[in-house]
C-alpha atoms as a PDB file:
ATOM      1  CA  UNK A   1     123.431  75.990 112.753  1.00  0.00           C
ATOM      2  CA  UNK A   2     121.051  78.711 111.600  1.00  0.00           C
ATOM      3  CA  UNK A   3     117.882  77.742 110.013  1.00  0.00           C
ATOM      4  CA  UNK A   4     117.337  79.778 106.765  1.00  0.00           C
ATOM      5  CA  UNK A   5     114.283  78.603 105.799  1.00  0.00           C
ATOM      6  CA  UNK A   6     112.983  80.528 108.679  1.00  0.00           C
ATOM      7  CA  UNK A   7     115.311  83.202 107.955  1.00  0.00           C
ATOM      8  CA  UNK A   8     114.280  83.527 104.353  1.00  0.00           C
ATOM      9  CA  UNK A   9     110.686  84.152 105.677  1.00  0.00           C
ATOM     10  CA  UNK A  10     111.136  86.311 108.056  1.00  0.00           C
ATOM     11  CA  UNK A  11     114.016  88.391 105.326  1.00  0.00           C
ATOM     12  CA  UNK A  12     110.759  88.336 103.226  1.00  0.00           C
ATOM     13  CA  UNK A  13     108.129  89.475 105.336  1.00  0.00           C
ATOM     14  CA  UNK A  14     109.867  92.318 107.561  1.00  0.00           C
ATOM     15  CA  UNK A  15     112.920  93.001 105.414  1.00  0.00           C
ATOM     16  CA  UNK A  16     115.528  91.710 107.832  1.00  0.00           C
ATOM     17  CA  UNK A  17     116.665  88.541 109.864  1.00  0.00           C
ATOM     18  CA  UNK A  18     118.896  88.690 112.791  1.00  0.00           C
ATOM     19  CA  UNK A  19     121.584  85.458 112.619  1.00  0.00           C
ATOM     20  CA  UNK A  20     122.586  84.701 116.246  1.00  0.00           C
ATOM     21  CA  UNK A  21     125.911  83.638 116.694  1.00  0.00           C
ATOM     22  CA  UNK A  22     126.518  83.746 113.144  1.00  0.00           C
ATOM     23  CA  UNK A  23     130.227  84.226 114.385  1.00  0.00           C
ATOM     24  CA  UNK A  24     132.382  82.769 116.957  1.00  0.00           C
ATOM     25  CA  UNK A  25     133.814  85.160 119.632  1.00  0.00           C
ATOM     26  CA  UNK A  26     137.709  84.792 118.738  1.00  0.00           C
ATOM     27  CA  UNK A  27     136.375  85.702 115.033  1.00  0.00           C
ATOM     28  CA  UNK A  28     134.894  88.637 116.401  1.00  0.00           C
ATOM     29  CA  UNK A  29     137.694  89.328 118.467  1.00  0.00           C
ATOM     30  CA  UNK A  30     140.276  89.023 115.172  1.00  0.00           C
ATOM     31  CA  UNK A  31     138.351  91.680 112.988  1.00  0.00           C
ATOM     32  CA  UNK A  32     138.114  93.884 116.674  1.00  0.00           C
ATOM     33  CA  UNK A  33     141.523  93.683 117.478  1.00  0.00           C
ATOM     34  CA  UNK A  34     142.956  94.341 113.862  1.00  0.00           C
ATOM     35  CA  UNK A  35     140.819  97.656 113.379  1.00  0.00           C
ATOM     36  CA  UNK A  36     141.843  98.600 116.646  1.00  0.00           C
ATOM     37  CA  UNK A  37     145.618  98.569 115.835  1.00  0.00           C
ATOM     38  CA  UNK A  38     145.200  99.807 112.731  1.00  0.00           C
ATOM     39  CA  UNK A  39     142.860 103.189 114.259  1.00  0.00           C
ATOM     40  CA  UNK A  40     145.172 103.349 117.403  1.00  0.00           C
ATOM     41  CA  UNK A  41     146.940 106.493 115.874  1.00  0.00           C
ATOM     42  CA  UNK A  42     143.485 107.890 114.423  1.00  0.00           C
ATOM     43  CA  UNK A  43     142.407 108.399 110.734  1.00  0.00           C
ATOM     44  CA  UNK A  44     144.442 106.891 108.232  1.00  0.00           C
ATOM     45  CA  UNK A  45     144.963 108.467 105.274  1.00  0.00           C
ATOM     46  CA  UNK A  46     143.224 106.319 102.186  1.00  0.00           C
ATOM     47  CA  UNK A  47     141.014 104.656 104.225  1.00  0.00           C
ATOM     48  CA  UNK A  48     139.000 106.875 106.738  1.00  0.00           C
ATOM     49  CA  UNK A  49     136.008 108.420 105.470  1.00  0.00           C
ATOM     50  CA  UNK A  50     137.929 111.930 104.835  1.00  0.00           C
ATOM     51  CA  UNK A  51     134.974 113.532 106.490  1.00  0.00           C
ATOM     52  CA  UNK A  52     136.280 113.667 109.646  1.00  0.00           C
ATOM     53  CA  UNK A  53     138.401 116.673 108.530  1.00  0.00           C
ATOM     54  CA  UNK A  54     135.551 118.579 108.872  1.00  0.00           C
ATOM     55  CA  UNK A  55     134.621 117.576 112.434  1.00  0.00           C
ATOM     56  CA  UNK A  56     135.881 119.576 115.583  1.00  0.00           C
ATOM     57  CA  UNK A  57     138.454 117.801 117.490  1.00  0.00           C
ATOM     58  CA  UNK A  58     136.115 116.879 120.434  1.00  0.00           C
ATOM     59  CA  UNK A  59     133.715 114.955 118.230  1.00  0.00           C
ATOM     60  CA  UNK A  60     134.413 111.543 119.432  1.00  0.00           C
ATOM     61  CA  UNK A  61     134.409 110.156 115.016  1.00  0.00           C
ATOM     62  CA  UNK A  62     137.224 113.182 114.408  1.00  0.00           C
ATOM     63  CA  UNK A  63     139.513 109.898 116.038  1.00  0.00           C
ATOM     64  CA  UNK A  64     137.829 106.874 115.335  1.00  0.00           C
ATOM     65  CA  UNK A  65     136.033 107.524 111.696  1.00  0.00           C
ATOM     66  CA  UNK A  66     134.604 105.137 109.348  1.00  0.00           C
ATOM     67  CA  UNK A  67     136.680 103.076 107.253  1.00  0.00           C
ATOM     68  CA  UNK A  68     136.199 102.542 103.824  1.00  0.00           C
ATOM     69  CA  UNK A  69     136.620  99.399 101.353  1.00  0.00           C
ATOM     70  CA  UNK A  70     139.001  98.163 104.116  1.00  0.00           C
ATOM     71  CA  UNK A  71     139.169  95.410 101.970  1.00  0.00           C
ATOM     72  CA  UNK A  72     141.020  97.014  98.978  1.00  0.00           C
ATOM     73  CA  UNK A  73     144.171  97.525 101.390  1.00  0.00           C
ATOM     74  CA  UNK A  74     145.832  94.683 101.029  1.00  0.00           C
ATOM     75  CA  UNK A  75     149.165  96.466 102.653  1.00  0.00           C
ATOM     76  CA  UNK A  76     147.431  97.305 105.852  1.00  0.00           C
ATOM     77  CA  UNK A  77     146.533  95.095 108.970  1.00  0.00           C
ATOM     78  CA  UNK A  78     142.869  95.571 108.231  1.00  0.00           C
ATOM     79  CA  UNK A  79     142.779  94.547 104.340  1.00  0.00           C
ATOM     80  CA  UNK A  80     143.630  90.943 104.206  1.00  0.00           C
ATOM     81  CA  UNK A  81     141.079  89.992 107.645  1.00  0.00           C
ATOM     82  CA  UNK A  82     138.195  92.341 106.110  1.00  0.00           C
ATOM     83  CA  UNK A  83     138.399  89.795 102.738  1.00  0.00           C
ATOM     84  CA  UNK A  84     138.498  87.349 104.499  1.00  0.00           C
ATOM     85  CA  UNK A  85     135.164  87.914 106.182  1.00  0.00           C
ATOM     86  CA  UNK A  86     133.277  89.827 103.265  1.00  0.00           C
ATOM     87  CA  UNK A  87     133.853  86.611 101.573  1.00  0.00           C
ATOM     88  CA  UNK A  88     133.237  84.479 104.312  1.00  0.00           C
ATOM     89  CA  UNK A  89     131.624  81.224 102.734  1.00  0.00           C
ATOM     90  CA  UNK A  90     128.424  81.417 105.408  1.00  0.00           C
ATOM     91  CA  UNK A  91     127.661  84.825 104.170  1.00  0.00           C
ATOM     92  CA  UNK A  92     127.575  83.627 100.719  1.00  0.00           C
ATOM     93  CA  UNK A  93     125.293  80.594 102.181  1.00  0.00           C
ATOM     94  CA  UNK A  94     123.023  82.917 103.617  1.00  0.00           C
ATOM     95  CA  UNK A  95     122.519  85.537 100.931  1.00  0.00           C
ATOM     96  CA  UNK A  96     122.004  82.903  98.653  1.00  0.00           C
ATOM     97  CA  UNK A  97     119.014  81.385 100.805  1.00  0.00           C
ATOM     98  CA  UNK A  98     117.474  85.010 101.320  1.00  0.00           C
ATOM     99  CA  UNK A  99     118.328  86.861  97.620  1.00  0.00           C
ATOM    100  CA  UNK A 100     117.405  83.163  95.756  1.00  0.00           C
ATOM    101  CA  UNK A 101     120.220  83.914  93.282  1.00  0.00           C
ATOM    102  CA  UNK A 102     124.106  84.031  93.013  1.00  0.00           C
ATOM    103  CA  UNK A 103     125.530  87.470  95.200  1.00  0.00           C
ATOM    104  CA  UNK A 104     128.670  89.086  95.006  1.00  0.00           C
ATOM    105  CA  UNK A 105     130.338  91.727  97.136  1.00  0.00           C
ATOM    106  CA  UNK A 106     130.302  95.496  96.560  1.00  0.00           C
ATOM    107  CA  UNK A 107     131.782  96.830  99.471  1.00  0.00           C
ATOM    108  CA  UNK A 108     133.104  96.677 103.396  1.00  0.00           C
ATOM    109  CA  UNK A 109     133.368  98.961 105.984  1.00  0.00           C
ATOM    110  CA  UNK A 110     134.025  99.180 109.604  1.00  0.00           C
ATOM    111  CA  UNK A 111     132.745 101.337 112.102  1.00  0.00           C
ATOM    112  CA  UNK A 112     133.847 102.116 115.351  1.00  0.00           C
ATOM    113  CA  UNK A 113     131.046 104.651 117.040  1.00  0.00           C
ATOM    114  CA  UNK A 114     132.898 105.271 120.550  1.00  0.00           C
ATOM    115  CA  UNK A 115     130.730 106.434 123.465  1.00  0.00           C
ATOM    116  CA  UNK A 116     129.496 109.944 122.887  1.00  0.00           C
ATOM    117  CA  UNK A 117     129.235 109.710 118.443  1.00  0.00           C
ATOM    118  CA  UNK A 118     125.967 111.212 117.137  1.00  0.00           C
ATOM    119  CA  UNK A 119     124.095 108.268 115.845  1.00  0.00           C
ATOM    120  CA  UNK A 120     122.950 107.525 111.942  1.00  0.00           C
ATOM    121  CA  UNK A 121     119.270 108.797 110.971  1.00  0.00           C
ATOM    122  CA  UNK A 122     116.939 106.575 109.114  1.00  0.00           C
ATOM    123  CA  UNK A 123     118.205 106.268 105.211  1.00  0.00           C
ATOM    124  CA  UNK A 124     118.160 103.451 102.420  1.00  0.00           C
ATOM    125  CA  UNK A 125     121.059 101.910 101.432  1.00  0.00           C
ATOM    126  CA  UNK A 126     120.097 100.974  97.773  1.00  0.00           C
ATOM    127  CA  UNK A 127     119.733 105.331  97.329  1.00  0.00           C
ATOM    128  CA  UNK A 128     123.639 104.607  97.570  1.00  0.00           C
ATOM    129  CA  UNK A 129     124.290 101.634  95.550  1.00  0.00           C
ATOM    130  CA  UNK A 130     121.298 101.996  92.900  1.00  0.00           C
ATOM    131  CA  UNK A 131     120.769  98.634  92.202  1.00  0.00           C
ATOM    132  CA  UNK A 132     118.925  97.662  89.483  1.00  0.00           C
ATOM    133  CA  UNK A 133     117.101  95.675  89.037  1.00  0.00           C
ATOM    134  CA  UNK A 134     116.184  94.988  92.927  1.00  0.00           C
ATOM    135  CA  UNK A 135     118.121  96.403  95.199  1.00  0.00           C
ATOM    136  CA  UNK A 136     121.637  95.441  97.431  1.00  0.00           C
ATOM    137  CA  UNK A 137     121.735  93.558 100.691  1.00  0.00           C
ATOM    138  CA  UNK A 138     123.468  94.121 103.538  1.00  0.00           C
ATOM    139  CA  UNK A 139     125.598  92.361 106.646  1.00  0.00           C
ATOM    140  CA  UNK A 140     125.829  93.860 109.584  1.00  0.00           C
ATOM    141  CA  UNK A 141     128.152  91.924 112.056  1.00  0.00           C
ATOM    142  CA  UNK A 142     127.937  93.257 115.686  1.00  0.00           C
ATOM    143  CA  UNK A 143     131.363  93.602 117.568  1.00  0.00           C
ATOM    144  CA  UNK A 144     129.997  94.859 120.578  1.00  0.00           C
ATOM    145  CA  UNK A 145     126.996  94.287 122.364  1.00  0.00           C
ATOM    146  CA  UNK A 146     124.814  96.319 120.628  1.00  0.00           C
ATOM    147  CA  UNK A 147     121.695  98.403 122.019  1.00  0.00           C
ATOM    148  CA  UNK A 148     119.665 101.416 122.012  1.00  0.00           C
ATOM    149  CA  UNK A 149     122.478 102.171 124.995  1.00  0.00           C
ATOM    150  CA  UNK A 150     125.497 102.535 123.080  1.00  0.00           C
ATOM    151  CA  UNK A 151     124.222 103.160 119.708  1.00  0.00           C
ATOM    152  CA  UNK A 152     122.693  99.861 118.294  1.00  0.00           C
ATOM    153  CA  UNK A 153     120.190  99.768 115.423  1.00  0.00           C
ATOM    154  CA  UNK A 154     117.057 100.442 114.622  1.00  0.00           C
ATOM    155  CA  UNK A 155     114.570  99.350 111.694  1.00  0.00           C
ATOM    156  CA  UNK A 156     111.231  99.999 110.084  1.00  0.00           C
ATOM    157  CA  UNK A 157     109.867  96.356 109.352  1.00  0.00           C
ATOM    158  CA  UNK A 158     108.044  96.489 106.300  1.00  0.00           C
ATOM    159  CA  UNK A 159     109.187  99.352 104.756  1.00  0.00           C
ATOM    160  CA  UNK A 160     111.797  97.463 102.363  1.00  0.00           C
ATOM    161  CA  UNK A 161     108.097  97.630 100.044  1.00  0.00           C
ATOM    162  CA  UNK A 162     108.200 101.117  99.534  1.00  0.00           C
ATOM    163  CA  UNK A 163     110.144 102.429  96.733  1.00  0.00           C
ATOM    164  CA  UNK A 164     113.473 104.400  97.699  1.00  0.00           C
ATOM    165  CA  UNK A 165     112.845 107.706  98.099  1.00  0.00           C
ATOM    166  CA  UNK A 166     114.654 111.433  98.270  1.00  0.00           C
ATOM    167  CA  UNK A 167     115.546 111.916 101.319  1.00  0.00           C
ATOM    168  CA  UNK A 168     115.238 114.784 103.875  1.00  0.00           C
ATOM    169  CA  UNK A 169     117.670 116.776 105.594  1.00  0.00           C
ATOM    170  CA  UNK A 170     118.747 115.102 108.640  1.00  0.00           C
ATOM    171  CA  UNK A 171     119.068 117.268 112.191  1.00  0.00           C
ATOM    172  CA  UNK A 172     123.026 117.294 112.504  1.00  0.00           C
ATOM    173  CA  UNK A 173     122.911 117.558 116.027  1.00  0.00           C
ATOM    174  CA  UNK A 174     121.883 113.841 116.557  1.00  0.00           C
ATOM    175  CA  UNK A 175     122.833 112.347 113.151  1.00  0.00           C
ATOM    176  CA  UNK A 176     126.503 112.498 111.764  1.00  0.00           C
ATOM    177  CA  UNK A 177     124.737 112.433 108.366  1.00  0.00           C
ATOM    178  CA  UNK A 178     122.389 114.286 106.667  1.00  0.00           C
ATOM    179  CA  UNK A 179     120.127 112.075 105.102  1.00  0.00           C
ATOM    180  CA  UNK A 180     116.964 111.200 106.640  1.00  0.00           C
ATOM    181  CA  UNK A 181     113.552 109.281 105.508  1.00  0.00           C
ATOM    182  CA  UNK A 182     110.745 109.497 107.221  1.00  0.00           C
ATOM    183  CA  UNK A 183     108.809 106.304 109.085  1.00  0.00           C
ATOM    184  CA  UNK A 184     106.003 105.638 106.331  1.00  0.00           C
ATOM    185  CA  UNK A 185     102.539 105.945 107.832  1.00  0.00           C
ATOM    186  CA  UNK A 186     101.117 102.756 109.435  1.00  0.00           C
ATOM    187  CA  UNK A 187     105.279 101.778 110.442  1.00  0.00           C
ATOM    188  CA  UNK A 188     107.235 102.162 113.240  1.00  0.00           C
ATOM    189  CA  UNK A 189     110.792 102.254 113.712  1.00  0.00           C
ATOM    190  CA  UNK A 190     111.763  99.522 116.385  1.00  0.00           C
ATOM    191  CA  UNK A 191     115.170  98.812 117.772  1.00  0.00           C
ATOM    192  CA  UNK A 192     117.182  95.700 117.057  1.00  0.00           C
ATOM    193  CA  UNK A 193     119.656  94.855 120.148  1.00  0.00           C
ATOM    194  CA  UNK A 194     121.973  92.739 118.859  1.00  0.00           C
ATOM    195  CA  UNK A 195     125.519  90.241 120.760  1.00  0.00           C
ATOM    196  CA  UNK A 196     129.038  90.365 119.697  1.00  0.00           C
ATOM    197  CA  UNK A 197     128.786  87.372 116.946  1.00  0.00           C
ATOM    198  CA  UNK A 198     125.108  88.008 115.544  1.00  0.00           C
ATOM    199  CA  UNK A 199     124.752  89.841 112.015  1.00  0.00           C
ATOM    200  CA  UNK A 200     121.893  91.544 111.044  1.00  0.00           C
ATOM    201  CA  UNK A 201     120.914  91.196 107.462  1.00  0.00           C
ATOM    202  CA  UNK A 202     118.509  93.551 105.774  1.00  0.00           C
ATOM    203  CA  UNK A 203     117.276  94.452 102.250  1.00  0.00           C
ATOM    204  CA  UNK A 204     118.403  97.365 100.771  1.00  0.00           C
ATOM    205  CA  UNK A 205     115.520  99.198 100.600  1.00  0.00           C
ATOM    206  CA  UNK A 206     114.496  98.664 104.589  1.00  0.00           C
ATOM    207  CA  UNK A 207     114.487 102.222 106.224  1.00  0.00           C
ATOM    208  CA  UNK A 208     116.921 101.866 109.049  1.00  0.00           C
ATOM    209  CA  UNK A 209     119.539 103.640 110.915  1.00  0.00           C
ATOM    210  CA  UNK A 210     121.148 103.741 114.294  1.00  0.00           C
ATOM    211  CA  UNK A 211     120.874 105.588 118.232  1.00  0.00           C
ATOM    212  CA  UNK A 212     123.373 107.577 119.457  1.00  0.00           C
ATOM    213  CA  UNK A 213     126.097 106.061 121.676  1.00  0.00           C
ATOM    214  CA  UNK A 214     124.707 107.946 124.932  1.00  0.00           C
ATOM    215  CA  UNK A 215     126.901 104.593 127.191  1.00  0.00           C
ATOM    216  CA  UNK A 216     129.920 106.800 128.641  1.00  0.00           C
ATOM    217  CA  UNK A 217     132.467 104.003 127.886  1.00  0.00           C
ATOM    218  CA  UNK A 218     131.269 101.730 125.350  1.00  0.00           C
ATOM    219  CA  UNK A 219     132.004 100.960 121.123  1.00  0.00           C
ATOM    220  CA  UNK A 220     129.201 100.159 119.375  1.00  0.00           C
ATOM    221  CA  UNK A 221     131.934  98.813 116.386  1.00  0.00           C
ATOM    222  CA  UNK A 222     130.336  96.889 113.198  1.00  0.00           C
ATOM    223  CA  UNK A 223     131.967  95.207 110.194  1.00  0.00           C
ATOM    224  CA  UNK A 224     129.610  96.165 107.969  1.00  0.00           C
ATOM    225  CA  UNK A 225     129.540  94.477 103.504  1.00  0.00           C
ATOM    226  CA  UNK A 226     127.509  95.245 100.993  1.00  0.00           C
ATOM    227  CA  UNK A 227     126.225  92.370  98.395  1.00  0.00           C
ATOM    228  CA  UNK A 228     124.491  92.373  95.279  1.00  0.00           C
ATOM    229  CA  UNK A 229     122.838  90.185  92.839  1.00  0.00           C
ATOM    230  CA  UNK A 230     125.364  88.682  90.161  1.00  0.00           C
ATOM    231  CA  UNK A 231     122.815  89.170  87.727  1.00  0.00           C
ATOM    232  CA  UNK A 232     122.685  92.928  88.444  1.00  0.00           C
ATOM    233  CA  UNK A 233     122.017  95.072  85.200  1.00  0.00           C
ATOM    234  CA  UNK A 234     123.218  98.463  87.211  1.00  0.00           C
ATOM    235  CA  UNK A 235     125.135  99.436  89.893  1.00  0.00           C
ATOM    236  CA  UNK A 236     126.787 103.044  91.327  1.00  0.00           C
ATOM    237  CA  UNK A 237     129.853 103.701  89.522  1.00  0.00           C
ATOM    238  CA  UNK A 238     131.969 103.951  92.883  1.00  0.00           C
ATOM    239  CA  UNK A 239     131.055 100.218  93.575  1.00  0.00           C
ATOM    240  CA  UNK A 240     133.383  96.953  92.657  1.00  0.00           C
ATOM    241  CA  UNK A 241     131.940  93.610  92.678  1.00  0.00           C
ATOM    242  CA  UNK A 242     134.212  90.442  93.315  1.00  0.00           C
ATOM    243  CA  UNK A 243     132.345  86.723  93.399  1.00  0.00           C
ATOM    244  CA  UNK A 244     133.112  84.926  96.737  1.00  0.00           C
ATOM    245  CA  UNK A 245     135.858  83.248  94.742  1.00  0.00           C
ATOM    246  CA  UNK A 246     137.291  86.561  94.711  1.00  0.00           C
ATOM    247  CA  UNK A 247     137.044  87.218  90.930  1.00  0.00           C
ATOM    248  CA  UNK A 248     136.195  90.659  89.503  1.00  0.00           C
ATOM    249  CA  UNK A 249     132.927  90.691  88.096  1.00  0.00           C
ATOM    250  CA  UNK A 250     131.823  94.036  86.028  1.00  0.00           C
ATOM    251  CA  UNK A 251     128.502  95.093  86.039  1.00  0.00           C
ATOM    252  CA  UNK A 252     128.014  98.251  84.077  1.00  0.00           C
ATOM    253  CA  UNK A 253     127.370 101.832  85.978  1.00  0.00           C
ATOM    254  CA  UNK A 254     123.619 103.072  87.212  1.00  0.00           C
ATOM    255  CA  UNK A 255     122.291 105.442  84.721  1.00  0.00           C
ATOM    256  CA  UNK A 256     119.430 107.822  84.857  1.00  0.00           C
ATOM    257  CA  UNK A 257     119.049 110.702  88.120  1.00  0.00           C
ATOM    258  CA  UNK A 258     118.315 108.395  91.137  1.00  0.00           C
ATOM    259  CA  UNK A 259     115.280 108.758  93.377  1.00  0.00           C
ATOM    260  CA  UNK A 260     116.550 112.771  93.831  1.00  0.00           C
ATOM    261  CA  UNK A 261     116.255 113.267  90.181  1.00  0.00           C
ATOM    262  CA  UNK A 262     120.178 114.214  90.338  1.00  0.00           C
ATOM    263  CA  UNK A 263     123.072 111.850  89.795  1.00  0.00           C
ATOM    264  CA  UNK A 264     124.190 110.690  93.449  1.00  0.00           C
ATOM    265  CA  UNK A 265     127.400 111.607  94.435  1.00  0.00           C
ATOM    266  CA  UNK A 266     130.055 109.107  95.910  1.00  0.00           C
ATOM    267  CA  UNK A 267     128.695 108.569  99.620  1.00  0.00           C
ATOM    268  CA  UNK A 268     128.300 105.278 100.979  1.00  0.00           C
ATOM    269  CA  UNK A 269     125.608 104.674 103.023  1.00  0.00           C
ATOM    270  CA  UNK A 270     126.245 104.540 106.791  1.00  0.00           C
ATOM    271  CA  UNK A 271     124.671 102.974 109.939  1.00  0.00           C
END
């Protein structure tokens, strides 16, 4: 039984909570072995982030890319168990404790980072989603042990204050994207190890990314979903929102150019 009052303060004062256990291991094991299947040939067309076509062969992601929206393929292994989870009633209990208002869910993804992937520099996940007003929330459910090891996350507590910002260019050699904010001054980026089962929640705005997987056998895999407020007056055009009923709720496209002063193009904002 998690206790969200403490949650809600902690989620208030450092811009994340860690829920341990959130999930039970043959859960965990369900979502695992369903991705796995569904990856055991390598990208699928539709659903991998098509980036991968521009990675060299031995790049351990040019096999094991992201998925996106998982959830919108109803016809593959992978869509039916990754609604089933974004819209997992205990997710909806939790946001609802730490946004204090009704959310909804914008998006899912799963990532498997095999040993040897670059990791994910630091970034902001509402620059994606542009929120507004607020910002978007995110659940990150650990499917692996997760650590500085094998790739596991890291976070800047406090800096979910700070506005979102343009990012910088990211060094490519270390970061399979190539976004990157700097650690405000007076902040430090700190990991956040993290058990098969716990999810990390964290406010969009929270500078955080990820290590590289330096293990020489381990996944670092994460079902990652997005959420935002019901009442949201904006949100990227390359977002759909569904209540946890699994209704279609339309909230009308971001406007204006973004923290870059450019419209952002479709990326969705990795870990």
């Amino acid at each position: 039984m998690q206790n969200w009052e403490i949650m809600t303060k902690a989620f208030a004062a450092n811009g994340f909570a860690v829920a341990r256990g959130f999930f039970q291991p043959e859960e965990v094991a369900e979502i695992r072995e369903a991705f796995m299947e569904q990856a055991k040939d390598g990208p699928v067309p539709h659903l991998s982030d098509g980036h991968f076509q521009t990675l060299e062969k031995s790049d351990p992601l040019a096999f094991y890319p992201r998925m996106m929206h998982p959830h919108n393929h109803s016809n593959k292994i992978v869509g039916p168990i990754s609604m089933k989870y974004m819209l997992d009633r205990r997710i909806k209990e939790a946001l609802t404790a730490i946004m204090g208002e009704e959310p909804v869910a914008a998006q899912s993804m799963f990532y498997f980072k095999p040993a040897g992937a670059r990791g994910q520099e630091l970034h902001q996940d509402n620059f994606y989603l542009r929120v507004s007003p607020g910002t978007c929330y995110a659940m990150w459910l650990a499917i692996d042990d997760a650590d500085e090891g094998n790739g596991g996350m890291k976070v800047v507590p406090g800096s979910h204050t700070i506005d979102i910002v343009c990012p910088e260019k990211a060094d490519m050699s270390i970061s399979f994207t190539d976004a990157y904010v700097p650690v405000p001054k007076d902040m430090e980026a700190v990991p956040v190890d993290l058990k098969a089962g716990d999810v990390l929640f964290f406010n969009g705005s929270l500078i955080h990314g990820s290590y590289p997987n330096t293990s020489k056998d381990r996944f670092r895999r994460a079902f990652i979903c997005h959420y935002v407020p019901r009442a949201s007056a904006e949100l990227s055009q390359y977002y759909a929102t569904l209540t946890f009923d699994g209704e279609t709720v339309s909230i009308p496209p971001a406007t204006g150019g973004g923290a870059c002063g450019a419209p952002v193009e479709e990326v969705s904002a990795p870990h």
